[in-house]
C-alpha atoms as a PDB file:
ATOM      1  CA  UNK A   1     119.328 -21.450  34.790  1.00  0.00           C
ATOM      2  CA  UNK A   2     117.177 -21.230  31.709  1.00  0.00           C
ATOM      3  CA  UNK A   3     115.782 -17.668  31.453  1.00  0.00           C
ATOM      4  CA  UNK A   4     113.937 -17.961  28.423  1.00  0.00           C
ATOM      5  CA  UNK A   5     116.496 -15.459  26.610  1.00  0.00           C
ATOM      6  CA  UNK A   6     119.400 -17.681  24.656  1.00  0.00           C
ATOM      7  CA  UNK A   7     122.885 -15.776  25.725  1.00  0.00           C
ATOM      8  CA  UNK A   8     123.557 -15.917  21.925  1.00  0.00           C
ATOM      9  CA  UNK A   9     120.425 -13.423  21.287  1.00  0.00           C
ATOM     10  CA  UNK A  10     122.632 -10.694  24.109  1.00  0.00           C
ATOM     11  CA  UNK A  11     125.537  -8.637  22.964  1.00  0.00           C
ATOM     12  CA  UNK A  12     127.130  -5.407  23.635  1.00  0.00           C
ATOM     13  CA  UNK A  13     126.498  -4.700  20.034  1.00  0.00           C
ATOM     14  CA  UNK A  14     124.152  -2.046  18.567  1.00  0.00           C
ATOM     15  CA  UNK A  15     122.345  -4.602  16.151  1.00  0.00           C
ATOM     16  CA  UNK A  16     122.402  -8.303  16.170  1.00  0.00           C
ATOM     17  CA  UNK A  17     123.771 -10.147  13.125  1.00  0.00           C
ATOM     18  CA  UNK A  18     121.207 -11.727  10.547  1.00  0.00           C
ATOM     19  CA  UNK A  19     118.477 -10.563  13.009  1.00  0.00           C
ATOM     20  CA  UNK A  20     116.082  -7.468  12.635  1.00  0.00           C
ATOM     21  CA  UNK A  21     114.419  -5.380  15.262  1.00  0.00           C
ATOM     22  CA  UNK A  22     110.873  -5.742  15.257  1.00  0.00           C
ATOM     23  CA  UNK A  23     109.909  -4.205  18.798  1.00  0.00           C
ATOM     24  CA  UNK A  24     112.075  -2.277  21.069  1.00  0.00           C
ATOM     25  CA  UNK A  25     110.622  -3.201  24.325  1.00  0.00           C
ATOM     26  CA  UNK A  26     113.081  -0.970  27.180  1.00  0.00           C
ATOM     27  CA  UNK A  27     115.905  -0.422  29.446  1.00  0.00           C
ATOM     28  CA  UNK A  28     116.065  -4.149  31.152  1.00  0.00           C
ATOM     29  CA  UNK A  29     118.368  -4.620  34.133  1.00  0.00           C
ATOM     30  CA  UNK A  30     120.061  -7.217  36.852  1.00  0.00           C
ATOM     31  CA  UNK A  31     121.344  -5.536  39.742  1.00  0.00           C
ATOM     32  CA  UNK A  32     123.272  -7.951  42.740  1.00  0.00           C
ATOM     33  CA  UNK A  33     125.142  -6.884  46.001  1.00  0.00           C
ATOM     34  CA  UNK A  34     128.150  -8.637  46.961  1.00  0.00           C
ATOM     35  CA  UNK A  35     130.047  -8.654  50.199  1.00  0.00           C
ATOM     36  CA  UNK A  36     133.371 -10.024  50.805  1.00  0.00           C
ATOM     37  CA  UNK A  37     133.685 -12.200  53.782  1.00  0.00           C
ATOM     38  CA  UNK A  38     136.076 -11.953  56.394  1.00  0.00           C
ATOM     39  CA  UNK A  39     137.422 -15.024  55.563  1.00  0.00           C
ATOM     40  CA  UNK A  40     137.416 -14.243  52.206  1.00  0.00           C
ATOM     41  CA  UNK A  41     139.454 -11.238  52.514  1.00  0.00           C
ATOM     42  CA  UNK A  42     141.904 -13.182  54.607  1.00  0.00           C
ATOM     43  CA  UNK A  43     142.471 -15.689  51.953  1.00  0.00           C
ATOM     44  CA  UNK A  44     142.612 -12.249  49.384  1.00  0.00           C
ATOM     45  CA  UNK A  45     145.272 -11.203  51.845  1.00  0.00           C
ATOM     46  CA  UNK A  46     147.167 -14.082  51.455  1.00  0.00           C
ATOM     47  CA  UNK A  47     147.039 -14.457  47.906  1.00  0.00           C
ATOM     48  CA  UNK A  48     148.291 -10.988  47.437  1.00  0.00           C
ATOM     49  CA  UNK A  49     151.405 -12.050  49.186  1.00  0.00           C
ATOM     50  CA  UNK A  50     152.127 -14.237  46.741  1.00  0.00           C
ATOM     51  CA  UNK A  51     151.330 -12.115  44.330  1.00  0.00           C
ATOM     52  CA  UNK A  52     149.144 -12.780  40.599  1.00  0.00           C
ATOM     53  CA  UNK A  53     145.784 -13.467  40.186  1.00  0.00           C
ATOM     54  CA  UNK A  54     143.476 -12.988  43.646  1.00  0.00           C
ATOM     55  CA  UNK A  55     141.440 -15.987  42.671  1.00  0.00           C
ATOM     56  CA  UNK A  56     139.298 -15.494  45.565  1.00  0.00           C
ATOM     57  CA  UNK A  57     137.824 -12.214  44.293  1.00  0.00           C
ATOM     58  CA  UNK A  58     138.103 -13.155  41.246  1.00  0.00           C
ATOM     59  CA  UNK A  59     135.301 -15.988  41.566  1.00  0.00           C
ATOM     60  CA  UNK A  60     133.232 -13.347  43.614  1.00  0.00           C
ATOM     61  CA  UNK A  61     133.350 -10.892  40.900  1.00  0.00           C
ATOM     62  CA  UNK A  62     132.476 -13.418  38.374  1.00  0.00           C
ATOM     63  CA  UNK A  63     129.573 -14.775  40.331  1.00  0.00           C
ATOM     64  CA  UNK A  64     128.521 -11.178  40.693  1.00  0.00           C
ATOM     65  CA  UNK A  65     128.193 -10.486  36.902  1.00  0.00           C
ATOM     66  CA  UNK A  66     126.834 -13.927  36.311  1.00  0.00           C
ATOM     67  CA  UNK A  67     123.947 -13.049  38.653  1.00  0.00           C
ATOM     68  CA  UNK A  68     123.564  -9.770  37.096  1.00  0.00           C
ATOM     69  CA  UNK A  69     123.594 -11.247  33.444  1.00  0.00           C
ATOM     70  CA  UNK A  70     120.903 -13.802  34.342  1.00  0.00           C
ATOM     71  CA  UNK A  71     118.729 -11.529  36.353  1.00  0.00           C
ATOM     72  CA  UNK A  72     119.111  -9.182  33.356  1.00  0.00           C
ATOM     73  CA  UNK A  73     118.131 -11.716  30.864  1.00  0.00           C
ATOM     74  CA  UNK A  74     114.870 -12.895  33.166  1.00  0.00           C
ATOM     75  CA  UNK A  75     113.769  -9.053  33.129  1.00  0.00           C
ATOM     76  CA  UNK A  76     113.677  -8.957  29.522  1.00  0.00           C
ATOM     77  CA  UNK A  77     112.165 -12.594  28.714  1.00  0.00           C
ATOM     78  CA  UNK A  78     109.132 -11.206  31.383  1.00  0.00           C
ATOM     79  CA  UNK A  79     108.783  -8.060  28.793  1.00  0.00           C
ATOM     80  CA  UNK A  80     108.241 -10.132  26.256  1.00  0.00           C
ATOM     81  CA  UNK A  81     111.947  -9.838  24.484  1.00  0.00           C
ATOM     82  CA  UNK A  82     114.028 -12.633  22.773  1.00  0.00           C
ATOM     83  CA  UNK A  83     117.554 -10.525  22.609  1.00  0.00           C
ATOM     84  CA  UNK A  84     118.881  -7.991  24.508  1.00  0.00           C
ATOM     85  CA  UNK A  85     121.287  -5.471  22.350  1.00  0.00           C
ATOM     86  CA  UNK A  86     123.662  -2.462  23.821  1.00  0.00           C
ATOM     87  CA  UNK A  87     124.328  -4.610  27.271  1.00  0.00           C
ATOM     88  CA  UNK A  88     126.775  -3.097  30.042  1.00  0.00           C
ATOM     89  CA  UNK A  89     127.990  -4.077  33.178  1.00  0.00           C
ATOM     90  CA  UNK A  90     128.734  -1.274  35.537  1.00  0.00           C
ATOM     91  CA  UNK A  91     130.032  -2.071  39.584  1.00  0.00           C
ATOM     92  CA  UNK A  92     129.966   0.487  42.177  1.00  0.00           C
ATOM     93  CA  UNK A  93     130.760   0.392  45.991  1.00  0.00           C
ATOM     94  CA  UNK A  94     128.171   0.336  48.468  1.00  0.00           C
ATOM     95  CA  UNK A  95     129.902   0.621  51.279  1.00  0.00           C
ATOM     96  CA  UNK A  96     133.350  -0.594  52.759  1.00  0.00           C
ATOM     97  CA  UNK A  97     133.539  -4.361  51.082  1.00  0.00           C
ATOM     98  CA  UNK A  98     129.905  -4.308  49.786  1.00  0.00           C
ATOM     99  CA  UNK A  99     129.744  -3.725  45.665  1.00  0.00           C
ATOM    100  CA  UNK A 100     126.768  -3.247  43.317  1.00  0.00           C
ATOM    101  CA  UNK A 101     127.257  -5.141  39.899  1.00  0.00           C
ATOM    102  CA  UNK A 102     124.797  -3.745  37.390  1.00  0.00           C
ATOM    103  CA  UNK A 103     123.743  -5.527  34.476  1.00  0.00           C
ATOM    104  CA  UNK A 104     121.870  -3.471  31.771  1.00  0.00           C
ATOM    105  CA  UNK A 105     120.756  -3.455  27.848  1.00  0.00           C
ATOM    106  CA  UNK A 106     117.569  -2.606  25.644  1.00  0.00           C
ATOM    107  CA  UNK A 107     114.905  -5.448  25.009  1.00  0.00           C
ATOM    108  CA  UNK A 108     113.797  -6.323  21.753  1.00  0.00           C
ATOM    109  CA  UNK A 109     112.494  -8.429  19.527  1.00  0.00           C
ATOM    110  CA  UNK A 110     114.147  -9.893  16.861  1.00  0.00           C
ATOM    111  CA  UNK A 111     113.371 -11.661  14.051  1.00  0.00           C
ATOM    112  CA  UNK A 112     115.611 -14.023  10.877  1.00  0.00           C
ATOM    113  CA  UNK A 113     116.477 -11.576   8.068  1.00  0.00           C
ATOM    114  CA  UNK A 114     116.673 -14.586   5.848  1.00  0.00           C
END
């Protein structure tokens, strides 16, 4: 999905390297809520018998913050921002099996220093 905003031009850092601020545009955000399926948490179950990695959540948990990050990103390109600087993730619970992935940073725009 091509959301205008280059994942390069996001980072958790304060500044963004051999780029100046020349706007700071806003809080931006992506916000998704997942549920895990019954069979899902079956197949959880069973992994965790095994022990290791719960693949299953695993891939929902990454396709959570993936839809949060690009969400995030389209919210900032629509403000008018090329980068996104001081982004977070943050998850909460809903409700039993239903989690909130939050994806958030400050728009700007950047510029070359050189």
């Amino acid at each position: 999905m091509n959301t205008g905003i280059s994942h390069a031009a996001v980072t958790t850092a304060n500044e963004l390297h051999g780029f100046r601020v020349t706007r700071t545009l806003g809080i931006v955000r992506g916000i998704t809520v997942r549920s895990r399926s019954v069979l899902g948490n079956i197949g959880a179950a069973l992994q965790t018998l095994v022990g290791g990695n719960i693949t299953l959540y695993t891939e929902l948990c990454e396709k959570a913050r993936e839809e949060a990050f690009e969400l995030m990103c389209q919210h900032a390109a629509a403000m008018g921002a090329n980068a996104v600087l001081a982004m977070r993730y943050d998850a909460n619970d809903v409700a039993e099996g239903v989690t909130e992935v939050l994806a958030y940073g400050t728009a700007v725009v950047v510029e070359p220093t050189g």
